[in-house]
N, C-alpha and C. Protein backbone atom coordinates (compact mmCIF):
# COMPACT_ATOMS: atom_id res chain seq x y z
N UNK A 1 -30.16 2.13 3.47
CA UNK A 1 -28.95 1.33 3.55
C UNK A 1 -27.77 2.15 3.01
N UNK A 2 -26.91 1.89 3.54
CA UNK A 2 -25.42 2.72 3.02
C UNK A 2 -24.41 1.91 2.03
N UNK A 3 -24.42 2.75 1.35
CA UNK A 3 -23.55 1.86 -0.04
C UNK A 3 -22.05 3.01 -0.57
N UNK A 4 -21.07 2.61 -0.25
CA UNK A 4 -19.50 3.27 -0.77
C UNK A 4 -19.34 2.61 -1.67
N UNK A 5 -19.64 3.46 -2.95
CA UNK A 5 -19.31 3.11 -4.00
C UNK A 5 -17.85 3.85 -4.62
N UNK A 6 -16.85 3.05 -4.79
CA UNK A 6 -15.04 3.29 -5.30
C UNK A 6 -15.52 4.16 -6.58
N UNK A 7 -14.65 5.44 -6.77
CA UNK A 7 -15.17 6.28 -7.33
C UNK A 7 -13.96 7.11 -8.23
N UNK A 8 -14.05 7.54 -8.97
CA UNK A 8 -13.02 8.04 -9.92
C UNK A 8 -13.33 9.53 -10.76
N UNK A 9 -14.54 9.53 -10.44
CA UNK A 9 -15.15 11.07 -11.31
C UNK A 9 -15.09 10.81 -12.73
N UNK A 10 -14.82 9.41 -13.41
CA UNK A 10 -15.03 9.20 -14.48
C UNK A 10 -16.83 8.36 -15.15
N UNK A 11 -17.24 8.71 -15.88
CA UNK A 11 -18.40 8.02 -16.64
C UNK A 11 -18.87 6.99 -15.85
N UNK A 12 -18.34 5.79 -15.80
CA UNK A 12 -18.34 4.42 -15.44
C UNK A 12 -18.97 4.44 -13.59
N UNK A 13 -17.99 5.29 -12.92
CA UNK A 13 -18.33 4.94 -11.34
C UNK A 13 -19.20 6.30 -11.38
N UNK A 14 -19.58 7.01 -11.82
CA UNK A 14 -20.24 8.40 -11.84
C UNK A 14 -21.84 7.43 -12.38
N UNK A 15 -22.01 6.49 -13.45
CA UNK A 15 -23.38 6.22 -13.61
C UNK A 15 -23.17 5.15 -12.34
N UNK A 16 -22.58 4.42 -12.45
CA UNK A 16 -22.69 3.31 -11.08
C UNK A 16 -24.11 4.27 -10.30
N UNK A 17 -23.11 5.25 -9.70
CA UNK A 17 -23.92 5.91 -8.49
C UNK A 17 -24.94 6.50 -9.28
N UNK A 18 -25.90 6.91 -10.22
CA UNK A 18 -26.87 6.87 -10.59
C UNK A 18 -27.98 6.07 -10.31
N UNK A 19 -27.18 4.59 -11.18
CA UNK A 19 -28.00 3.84 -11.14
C UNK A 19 -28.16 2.96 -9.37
N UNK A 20 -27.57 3.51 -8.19
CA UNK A 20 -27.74 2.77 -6.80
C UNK A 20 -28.64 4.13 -6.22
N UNK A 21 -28.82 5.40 -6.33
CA UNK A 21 -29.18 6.19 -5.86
C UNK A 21 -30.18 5.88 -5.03
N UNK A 22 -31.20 5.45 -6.03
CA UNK A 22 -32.46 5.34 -5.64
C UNK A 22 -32.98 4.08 -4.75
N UNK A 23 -31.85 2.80 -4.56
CA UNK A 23 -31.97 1.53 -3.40
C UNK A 23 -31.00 2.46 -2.07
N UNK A 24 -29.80 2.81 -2.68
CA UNK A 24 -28.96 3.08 -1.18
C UNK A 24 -28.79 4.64 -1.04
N UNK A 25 -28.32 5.08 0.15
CA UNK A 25 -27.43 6.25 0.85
C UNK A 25 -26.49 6.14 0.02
N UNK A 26 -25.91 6.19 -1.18
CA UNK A 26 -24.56 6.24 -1.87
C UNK A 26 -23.66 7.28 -1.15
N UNK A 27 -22.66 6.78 -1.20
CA UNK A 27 -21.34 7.91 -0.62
C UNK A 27 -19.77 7.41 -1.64
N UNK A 28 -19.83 8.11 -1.82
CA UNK A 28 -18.58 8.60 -3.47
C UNK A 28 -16.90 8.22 -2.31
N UNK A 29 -16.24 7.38 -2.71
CA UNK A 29 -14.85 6.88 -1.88
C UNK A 29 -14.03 6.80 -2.82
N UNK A 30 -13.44 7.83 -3.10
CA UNK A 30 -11.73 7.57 -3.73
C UNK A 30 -11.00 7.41 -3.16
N UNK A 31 -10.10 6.12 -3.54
CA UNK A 31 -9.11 5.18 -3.59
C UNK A 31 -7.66 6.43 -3.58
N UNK A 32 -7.08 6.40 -2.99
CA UNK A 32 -5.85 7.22 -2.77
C UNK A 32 -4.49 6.98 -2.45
N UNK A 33 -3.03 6.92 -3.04
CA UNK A 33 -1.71 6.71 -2.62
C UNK A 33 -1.19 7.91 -2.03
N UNK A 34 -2.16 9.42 -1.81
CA UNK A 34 -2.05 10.47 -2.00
C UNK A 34 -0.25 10.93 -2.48
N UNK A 35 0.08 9.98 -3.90
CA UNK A 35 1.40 10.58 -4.69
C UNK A 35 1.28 11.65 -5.15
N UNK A 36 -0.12 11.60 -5.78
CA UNK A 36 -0.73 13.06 -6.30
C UNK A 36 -2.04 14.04 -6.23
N UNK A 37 -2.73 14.98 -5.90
CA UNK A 37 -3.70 15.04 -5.35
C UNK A 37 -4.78 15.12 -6.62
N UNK A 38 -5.04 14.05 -7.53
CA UNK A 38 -5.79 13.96 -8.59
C UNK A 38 -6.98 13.62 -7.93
N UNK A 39 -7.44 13.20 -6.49
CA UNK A 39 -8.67 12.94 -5.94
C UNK A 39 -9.46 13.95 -5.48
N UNK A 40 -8.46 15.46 -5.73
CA UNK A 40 -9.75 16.28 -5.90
C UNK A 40 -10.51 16.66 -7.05
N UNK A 41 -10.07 15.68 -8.31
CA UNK A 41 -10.71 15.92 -9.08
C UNK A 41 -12.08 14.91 -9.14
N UNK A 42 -12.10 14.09 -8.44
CA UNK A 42 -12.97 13.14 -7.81
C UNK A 42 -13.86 13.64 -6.62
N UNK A 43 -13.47 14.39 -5.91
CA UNK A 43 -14.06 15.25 -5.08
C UNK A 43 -15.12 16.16 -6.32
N UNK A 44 -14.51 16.80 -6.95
CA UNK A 44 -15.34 18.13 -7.63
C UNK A 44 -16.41 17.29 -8.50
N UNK A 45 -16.40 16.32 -9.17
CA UNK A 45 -17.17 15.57 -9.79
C UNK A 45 -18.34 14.87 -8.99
N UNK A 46 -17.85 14.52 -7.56
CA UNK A 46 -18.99 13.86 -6.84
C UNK A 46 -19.81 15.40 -6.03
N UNK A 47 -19.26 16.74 -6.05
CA UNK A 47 -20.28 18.06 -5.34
C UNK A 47 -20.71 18.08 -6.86
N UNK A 48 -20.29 17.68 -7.78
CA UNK A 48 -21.67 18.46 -9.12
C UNK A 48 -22.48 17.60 -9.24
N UNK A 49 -22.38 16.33 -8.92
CA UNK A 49 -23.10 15.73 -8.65
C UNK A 49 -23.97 15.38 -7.93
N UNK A 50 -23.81 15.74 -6.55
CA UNK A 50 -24.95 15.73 -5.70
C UNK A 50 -24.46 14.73 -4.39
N UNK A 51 -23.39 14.21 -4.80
CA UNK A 51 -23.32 12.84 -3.51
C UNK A 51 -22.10 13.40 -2.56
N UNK A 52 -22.33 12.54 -1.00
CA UNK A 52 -21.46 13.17 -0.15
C UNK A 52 -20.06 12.14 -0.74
N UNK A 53 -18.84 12.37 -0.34
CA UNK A 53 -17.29 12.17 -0.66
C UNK A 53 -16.57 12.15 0.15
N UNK A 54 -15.78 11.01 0.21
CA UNK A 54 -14.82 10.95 0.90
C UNK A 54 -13.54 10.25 0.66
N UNK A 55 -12.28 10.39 1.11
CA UNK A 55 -10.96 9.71 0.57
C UNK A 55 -10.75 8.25 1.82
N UNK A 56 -10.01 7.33 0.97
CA UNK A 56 -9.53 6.43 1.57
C UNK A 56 -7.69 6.54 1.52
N UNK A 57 -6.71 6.23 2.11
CA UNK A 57 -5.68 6.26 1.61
C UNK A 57 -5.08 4.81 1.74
N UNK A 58 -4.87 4.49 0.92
CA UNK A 58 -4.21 3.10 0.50
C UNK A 58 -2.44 3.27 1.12
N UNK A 59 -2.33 1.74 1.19
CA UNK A 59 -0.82 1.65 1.70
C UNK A 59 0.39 2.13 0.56
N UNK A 60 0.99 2.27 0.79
CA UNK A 60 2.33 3.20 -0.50
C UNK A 60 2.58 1.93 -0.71
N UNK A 61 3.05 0.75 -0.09
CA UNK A 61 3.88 -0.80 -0.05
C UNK A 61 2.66 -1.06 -1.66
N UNK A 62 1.40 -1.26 -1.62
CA UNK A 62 0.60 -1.88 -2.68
C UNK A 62 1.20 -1.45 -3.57
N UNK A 63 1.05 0.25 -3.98
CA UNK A 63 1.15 1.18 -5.30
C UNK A 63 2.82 0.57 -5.62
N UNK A 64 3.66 0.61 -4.64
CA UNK A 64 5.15 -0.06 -4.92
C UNK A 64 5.11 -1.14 -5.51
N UNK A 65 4.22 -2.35 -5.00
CA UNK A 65 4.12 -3.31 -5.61
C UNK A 65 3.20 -3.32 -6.87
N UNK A 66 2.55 -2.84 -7.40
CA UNK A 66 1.74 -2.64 -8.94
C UNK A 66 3.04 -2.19 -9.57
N UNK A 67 3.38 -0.88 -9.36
CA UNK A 67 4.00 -0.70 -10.68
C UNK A 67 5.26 -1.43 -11.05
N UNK A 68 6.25 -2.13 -9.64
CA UNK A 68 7.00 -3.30 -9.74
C UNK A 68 6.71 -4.01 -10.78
N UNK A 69 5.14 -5.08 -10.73
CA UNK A 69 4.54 -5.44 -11.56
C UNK A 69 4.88 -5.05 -13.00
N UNK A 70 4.27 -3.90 -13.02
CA UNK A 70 4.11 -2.96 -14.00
C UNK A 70 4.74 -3.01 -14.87
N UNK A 71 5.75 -2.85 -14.49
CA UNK A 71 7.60 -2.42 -14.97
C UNK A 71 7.86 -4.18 -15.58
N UNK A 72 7.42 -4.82 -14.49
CA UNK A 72 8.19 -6.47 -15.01
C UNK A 72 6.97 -6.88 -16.37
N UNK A 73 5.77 -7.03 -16.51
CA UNK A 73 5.04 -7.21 -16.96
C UNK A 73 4.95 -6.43 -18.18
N UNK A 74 5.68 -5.01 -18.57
CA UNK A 74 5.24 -4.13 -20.23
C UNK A 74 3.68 -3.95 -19.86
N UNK A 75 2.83 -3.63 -19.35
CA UNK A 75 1.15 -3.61 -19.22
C UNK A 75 1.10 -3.39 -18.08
N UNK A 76 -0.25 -2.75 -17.83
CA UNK A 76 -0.61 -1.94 -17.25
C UNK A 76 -1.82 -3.12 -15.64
N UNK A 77 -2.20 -4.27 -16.68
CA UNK A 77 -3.79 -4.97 -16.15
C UNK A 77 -3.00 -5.49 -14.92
N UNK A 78 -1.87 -6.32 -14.34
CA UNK A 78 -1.94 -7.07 -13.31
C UNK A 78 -1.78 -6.17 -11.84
N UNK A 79 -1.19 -5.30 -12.39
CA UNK A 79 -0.91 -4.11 -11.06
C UNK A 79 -2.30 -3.52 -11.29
N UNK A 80 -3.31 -2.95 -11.89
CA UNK A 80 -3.99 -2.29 -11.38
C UNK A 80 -4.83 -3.39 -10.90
N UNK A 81 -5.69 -4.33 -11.63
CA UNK A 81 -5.92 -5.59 -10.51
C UNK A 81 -5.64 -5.66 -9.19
N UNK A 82 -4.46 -5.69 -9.06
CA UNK A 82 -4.21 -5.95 -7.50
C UNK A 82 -4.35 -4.56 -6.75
N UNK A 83 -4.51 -3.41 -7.03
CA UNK A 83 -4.71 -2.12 -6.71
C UNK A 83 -6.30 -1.75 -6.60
N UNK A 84 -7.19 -2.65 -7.58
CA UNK A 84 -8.37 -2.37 -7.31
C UNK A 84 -8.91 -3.42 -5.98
N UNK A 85 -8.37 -4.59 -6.41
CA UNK A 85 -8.51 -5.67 -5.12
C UNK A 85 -8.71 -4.87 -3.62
N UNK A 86 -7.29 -4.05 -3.62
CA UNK A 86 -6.87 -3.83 -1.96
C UNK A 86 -7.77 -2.34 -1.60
N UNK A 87 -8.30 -1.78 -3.20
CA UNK A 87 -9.13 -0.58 -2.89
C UNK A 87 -10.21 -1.14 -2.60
N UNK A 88 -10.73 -2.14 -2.78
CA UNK A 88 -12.35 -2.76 -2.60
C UNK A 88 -12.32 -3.38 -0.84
N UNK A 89 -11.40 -3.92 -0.51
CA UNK A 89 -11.10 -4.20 0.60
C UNK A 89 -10.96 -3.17 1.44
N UNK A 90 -10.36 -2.27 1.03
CA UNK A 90 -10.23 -0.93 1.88
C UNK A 90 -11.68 -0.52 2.23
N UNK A 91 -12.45 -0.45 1.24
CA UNK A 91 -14.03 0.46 1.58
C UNK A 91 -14.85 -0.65 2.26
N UNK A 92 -14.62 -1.64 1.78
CA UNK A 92 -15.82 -3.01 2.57
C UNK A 92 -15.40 -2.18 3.99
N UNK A 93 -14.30 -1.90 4.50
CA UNK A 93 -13.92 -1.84 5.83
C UNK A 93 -14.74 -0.93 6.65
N UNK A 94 -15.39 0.02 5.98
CA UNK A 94 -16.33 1.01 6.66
C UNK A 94 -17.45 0.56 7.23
N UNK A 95 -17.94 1.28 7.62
CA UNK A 95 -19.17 0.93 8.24
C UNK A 95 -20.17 1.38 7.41
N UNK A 96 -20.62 0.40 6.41
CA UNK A 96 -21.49 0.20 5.64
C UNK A 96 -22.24 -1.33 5.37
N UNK A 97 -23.49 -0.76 4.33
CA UNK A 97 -24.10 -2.03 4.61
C UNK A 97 -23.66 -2.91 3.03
N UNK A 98 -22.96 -1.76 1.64
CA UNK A 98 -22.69 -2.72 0.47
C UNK A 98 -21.49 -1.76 -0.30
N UNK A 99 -20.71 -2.63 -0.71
CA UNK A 99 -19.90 -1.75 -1.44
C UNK A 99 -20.02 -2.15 -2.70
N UNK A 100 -19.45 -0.83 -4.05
CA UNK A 100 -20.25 -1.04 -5.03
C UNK A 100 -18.76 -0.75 -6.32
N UNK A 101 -18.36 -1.00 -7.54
CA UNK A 101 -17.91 -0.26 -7.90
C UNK A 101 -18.30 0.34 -9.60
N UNK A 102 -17.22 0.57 -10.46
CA UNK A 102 -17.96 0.87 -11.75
C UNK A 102 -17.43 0.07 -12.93
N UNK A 103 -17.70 -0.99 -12.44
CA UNK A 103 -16.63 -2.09 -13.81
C UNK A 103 -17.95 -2.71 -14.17
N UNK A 104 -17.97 -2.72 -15.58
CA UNK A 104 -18.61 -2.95 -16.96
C UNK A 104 -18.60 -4.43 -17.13
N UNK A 105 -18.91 -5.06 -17.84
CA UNK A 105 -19.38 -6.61 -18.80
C UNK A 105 -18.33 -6.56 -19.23
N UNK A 106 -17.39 -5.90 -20.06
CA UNK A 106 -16.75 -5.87 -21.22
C UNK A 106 -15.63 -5.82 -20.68
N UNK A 107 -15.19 -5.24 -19.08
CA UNK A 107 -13.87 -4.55 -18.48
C UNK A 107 -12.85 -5.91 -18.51
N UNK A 108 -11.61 -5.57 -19.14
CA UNK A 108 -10.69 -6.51 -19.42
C UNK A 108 -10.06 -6.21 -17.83
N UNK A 109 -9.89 -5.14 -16.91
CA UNK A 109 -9.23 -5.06 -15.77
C UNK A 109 -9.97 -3.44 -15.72
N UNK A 110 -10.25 -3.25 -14.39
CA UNK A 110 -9.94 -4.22 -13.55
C UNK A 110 -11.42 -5.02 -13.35
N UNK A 111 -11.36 -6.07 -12.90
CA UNK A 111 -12.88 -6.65 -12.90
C UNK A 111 -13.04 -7.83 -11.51
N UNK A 112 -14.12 -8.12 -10.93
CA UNK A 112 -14.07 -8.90 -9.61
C UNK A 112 -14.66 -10.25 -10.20
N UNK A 113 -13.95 -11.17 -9.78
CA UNK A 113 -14.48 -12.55 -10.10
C UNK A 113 -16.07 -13.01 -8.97
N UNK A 114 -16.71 -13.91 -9.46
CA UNK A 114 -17.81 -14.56 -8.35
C UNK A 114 -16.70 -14.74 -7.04
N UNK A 115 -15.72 -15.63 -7.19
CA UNK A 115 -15.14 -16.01 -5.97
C UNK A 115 -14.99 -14.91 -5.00
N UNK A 116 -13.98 -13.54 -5.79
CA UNK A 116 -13.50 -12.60 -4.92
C UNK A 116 -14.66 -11.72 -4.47
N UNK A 117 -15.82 -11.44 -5.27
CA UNK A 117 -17.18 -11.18 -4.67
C UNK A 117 -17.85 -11.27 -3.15
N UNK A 118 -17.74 -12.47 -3.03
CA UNK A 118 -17.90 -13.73 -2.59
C UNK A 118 -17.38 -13.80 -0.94
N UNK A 119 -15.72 -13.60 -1.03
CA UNK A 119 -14.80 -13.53 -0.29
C UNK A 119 -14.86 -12.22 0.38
N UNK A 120 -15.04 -11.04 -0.14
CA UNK A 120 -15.02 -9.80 0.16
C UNK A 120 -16.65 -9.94 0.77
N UNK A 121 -17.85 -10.51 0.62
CA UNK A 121 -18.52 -10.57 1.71
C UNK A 121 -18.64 -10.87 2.28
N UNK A 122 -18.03 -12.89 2.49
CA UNK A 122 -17.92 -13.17 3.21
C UNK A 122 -17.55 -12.49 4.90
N UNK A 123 -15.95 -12.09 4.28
CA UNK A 123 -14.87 -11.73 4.94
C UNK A 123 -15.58 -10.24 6.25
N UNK A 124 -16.26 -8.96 5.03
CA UNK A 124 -16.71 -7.67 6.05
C UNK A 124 -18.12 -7.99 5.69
N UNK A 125 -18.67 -9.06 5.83
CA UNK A 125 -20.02 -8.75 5.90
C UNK A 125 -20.72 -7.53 5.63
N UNK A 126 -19.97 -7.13 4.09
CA UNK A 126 -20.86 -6.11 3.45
C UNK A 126 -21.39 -7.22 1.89
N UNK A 127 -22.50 -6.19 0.94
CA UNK A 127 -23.06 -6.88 -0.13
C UNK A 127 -21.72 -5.98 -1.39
N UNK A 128 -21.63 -7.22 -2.19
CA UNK A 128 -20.51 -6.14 -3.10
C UNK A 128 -21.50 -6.22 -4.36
N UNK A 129 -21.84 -4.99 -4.90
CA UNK A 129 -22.50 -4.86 -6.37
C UNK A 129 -21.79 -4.25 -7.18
N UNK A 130 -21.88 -5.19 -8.41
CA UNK A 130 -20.98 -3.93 -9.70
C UNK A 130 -22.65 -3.96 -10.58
N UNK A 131 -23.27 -3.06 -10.63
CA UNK A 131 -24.49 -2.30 -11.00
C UNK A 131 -24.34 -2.27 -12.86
N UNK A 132 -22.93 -2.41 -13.16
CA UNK A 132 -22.73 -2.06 -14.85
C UNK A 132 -22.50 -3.36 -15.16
N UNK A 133 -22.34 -4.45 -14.06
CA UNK A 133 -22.02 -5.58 -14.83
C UNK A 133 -22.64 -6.46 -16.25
N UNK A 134 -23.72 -5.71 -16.54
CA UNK A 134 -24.70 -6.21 -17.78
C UNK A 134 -24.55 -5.01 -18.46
N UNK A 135 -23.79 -4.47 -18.85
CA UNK A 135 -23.94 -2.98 -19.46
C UNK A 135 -22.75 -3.38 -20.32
N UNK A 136 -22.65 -3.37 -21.71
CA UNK A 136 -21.18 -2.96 -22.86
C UNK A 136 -21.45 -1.54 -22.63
N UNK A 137 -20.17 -1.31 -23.54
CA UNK A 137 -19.84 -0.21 -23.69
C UNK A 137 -20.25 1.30 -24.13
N UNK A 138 -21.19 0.38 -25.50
CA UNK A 138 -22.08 1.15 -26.21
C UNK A 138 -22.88 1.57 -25.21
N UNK A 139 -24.03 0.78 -24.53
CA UNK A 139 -24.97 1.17 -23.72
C UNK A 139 -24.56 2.22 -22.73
N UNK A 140 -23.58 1.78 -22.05
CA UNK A 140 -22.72 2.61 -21.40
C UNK A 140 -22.70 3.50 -21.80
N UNK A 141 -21.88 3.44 -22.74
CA UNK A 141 -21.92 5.30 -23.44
C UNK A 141 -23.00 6.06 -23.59
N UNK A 142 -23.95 5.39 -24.05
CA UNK A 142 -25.06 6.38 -24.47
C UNK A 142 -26.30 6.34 -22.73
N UNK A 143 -26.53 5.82 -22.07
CA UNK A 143 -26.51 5.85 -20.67
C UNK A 143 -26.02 7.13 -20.15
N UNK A 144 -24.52 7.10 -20.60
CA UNK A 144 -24.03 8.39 -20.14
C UNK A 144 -24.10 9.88 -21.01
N UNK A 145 -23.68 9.55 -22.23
CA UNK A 145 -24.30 10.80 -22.81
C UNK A 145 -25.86 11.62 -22.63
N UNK A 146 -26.60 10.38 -22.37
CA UNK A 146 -28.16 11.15 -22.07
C UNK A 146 -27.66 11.51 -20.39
N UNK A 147 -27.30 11.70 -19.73
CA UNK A 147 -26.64 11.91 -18.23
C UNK A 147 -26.04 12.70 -17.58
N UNK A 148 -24.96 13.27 -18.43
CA UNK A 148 -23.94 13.88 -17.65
C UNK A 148 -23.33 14.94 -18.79
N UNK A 149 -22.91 15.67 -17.72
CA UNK A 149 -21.81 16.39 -19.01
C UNK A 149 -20.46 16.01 -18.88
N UNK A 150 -19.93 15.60 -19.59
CA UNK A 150 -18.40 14.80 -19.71
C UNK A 150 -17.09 15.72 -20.57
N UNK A 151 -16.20 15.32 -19.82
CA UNK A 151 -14.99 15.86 -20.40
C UNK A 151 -14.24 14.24 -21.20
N UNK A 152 -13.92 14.28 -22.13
CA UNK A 152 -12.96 12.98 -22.60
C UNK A 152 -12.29 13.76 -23.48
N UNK A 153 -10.63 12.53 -22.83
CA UNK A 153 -9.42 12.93 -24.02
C UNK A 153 -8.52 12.19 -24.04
N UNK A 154 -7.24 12.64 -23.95
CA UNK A 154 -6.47 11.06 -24.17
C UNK A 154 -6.20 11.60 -22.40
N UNK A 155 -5.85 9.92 -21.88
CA UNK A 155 -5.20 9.57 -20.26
C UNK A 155 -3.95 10.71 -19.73
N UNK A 156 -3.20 11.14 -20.67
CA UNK A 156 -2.35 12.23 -19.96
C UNK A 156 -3.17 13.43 -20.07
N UNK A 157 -4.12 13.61 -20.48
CA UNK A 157 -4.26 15.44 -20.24
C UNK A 157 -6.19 14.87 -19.56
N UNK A 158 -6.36 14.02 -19.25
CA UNK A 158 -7.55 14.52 -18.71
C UNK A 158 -7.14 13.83 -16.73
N UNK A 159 -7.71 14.36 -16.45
CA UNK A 159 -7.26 14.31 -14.53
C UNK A 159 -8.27 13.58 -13.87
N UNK A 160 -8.46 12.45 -13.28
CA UNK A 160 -9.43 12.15 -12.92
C UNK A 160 -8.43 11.32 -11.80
N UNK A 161 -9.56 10.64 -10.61
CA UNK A 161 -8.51 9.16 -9.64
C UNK A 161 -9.03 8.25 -9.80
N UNK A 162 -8.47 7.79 -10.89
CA UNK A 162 -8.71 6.48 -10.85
C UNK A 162 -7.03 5.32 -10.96
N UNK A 163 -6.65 5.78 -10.12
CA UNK A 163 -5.22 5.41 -9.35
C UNK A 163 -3.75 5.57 -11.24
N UNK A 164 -4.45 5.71 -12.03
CA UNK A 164 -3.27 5.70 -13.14
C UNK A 164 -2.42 7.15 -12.79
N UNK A 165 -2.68 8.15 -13.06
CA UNK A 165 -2.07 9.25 -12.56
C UNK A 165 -0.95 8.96 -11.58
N UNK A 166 -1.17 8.76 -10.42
CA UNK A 166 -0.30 8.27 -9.47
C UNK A 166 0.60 7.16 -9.48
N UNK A 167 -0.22 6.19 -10.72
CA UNK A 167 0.79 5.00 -10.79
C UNK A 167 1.82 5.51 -11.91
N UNK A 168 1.48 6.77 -13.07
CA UNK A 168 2.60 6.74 -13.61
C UNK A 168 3.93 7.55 -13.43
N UNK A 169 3.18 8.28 -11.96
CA UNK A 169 4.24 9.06 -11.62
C UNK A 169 4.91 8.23 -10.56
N UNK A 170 4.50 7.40 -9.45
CA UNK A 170 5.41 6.55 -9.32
C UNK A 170 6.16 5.39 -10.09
N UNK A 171 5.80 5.18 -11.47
CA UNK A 171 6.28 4.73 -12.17
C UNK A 171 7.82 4.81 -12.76
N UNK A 172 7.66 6.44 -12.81
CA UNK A 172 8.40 7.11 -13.77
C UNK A 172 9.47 7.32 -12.59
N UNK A 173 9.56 7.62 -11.28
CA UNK A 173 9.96 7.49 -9.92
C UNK A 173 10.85 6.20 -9.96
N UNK A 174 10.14 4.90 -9.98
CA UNK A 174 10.98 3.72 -9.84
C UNK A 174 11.51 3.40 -10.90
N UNK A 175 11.08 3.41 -11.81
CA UNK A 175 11.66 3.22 -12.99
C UNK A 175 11.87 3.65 -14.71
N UNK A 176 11.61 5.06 -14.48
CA UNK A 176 12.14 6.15 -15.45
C UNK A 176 10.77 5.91 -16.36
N UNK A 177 10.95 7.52 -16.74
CA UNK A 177 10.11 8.08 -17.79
C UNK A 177 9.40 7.25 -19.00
N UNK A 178 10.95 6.54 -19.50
CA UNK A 178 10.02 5.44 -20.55
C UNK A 178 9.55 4.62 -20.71
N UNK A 179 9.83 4.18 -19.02
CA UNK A 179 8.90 2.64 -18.42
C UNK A 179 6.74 3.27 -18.62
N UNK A 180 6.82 4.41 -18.57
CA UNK A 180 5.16 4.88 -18.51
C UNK A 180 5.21 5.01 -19.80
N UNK A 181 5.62 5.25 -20.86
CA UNK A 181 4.89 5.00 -22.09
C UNK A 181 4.97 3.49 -22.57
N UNK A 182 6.18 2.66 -21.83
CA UNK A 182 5.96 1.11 -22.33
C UNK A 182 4.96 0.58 -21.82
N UNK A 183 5.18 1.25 -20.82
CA UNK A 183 4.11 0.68 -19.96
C UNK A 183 1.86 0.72 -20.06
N UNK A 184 1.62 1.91 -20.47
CA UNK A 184 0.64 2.32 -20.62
C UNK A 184 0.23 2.82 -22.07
N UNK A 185 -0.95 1.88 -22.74
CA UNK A 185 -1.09 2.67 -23.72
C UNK A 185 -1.88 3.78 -24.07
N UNK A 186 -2.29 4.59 -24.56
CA UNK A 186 -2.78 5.51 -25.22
C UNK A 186 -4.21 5.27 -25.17
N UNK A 187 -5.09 6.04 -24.18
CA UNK A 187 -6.05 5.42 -24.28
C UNK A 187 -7.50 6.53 -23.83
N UNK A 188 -8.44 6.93 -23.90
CA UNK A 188 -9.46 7.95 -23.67
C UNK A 188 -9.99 7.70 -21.95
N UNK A 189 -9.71 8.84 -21.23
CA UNK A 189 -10.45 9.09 -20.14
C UNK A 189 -11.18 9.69 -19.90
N UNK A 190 -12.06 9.74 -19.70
CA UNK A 190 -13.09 10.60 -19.02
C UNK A 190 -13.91 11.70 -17.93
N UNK A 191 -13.98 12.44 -17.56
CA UNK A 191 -14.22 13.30 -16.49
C UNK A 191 -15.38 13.85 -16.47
N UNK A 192 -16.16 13.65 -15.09
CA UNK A 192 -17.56 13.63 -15.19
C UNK A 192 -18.05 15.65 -14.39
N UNK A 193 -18.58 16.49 -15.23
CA UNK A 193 -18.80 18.00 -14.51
C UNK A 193 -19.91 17.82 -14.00
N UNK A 194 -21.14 17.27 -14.35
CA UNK A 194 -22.36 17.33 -13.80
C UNK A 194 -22.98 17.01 -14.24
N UNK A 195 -24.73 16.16 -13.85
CA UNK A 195 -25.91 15.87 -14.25
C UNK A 195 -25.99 16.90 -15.22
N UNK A 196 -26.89 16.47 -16.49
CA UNK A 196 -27.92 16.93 -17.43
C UNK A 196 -28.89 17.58 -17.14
């Protein structure tokens, strides 16, 4: 069975596809505004890994509308929400049999409700699994430390796609430099080099 699992080259969607390996065909899909080409750092994370990759490119109108959001809101959660929404919708669209992504128990955003689950299979008659949904953080972490070799640091100096990069440079685009530090706080990302 074929499973596009939304992918970021970070910890989180890097064990996702671990833990589906062995039920589906996994295939690695980053989410793209192509503002910036941070999805080849998503690319290089899914060849050390082992899985095939590919880009989706999202509409520019969405990413306009998040950081709009963004900007009106001081926070970061309702725009990427609606950015992960239209990325999950984007991959159901393939010709696959489940789409998958890497959001956690604990994920304050972005995260899929039963309903929107639900709706998104209804709708492309694909299966949607989030595989970490019983997983905190801790577990998570250490899941991944026995796993992978990881890069983590703070969100501006580590590179990964998981659409922030692009949102803070169109950010900083619509609405200046100090709208991305009001906007976003300070927070550890991750970058996945390869299996253990």
């Amino acid at each position: 069975m074929e499973l596009a699992l939304l992918y970021s080259g970070g910890k989180d969607s890097s064990l996702a596809g671990l833990l589906l390996e062995e039920f589906y065909d996994v295939r690695l899909v980053t989410a793209t505004f192509e503002i910036t080409d941070d999805w080849q750092h998503a690319e290089q994370a899914a060849d050390a890994l082992g899985f095939p990759f590919e880009t989706r490119v999202l509409e520019q109108s969405v990413a306009e509308s998040a950081v709009d959001q963004m900007a009106e809101d001081g926070f970061p959660r309702n725009g990427i929400q609606q950015i992960h929404d239209h990325a999950l919708e984007q991959v159901a669209g393939l010709d696959i049999d489940a789409i998958a992504d890497g959001t956690r128990r604990d994920d304050r955003v972005p995260n899929v409700s039963r309903a929107s689950a639900q709706s998104i299979e209804d709708r492309f008659e694909v299966d949607y699994i989030a595989p970490l949904s019983g997983f905190g953080r801790h577990a998570v972490d250490r899941l991944v430390e026995a796993s992978f070799e990881v890069e983590a640091g703070p969100s501006e100096q580590i590179q990964k796609a998981d659409y922030e990069s692009e949102l803070r440079t169109l950010l900083a685009e619509r609405h200046g430099s100090e709208a991305v530090t009001a906007v976003f706080p300070e927070h550890e990302q991750t970058y996945v080099h390869g299996r253990r």
